[in-house]
Protein backbone atom coordinates (compact mmCIF):
# COMPACT_ATOMS: atom_id res chain seq x y z
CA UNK A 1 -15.69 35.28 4.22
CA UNK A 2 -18.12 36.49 1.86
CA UNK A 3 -20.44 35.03 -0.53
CA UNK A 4 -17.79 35.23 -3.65
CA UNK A 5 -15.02 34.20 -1.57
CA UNK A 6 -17.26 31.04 -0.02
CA UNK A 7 -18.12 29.57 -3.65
CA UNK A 8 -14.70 29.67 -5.12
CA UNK A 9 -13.88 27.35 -2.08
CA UNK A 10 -17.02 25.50 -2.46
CA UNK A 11 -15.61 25.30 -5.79
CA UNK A 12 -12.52 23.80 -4.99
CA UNK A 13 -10.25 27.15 -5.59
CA UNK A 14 -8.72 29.05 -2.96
CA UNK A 15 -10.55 32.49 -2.83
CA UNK A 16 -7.30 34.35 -2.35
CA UNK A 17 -4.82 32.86 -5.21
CA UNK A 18 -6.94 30.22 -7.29
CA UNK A 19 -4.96 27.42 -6.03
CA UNK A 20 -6.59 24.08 -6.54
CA UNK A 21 -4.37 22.10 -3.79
CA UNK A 22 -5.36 21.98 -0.35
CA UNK A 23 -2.77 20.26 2.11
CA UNK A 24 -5.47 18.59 4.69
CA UNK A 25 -4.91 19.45 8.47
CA UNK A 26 -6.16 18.95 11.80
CA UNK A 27 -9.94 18.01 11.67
CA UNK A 28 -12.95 17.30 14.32
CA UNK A 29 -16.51 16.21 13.61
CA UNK A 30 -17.38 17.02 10.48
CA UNK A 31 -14.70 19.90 10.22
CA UNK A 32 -11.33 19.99 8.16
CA UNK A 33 -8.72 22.78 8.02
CA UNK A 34 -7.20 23.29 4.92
CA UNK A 35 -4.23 25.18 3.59
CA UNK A 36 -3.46 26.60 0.42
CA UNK A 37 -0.30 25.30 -1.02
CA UNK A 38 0.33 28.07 -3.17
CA UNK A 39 -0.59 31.14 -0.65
CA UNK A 40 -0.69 29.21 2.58
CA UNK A 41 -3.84 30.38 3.53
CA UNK A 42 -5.82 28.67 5.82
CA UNK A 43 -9.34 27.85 6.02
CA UNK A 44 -11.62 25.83 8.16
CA UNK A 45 -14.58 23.61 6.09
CA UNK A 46 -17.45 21.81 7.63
CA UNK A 47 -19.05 19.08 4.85
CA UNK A 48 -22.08 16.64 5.48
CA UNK A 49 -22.99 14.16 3.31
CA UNK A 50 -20.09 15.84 0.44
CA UNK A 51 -21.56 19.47 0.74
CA UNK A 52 -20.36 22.65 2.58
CA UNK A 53 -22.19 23.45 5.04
CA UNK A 54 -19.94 26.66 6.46
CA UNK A 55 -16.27 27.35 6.15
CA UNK A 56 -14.35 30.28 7.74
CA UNK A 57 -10.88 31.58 7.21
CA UNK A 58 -8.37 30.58 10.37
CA UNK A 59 -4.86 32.20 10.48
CA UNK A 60 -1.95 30.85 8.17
CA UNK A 61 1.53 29.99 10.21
CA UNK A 62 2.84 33.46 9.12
CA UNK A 63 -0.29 35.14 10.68
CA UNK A 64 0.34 33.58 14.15
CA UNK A 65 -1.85 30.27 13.43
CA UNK A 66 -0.71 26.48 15.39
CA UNK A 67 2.21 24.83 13.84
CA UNK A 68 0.92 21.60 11.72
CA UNK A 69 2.81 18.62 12.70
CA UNK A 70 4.99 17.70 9.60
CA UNK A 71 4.27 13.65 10.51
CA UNK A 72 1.07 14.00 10.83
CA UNK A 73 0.24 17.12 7.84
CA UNK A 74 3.24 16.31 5.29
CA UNK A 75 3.41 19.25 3.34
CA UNK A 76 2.69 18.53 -0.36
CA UNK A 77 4.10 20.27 -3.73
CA UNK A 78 5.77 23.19 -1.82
């Protein structure tokens, strides 16, 4: 990702539609994957203490990515 793309997420806006909702996925430590609702895309975000400290993009379900369990990642406003 680069630097423009990075602080629309950091501003809560994905950096490929402007979508504002994030569906919340699988998460470790102090990481979270995220998808778009509007695009799907998919990104993972690492926070401490509320900010980002790094965040990569991860592939969507279309582009090959893991399946999110429906039970445990309900899919929201879709």
């Amino acid at each position: 990702m680069n630097g423009e793309q990075m602080e629309k997420l950091m501003d809560g806006h994905c950096p490929d539609c402007g979508g504002s909702i994030f569906r919340p996925g699988p998460q470790g430590g102090i990481a979270q994957n995220i998808e778009c609702v509007g695009c799907g895309s998919r990104f993972n975000v690492a926070r401490h203490q509320g900010q980002f400290v790094t965040a990569q993009r991860i592939p969507s379900e279309a582009d090959g990515g893991g399946v999110w369990r429906e039970d445990m990642f309900p899919r929201v406003l879709q």
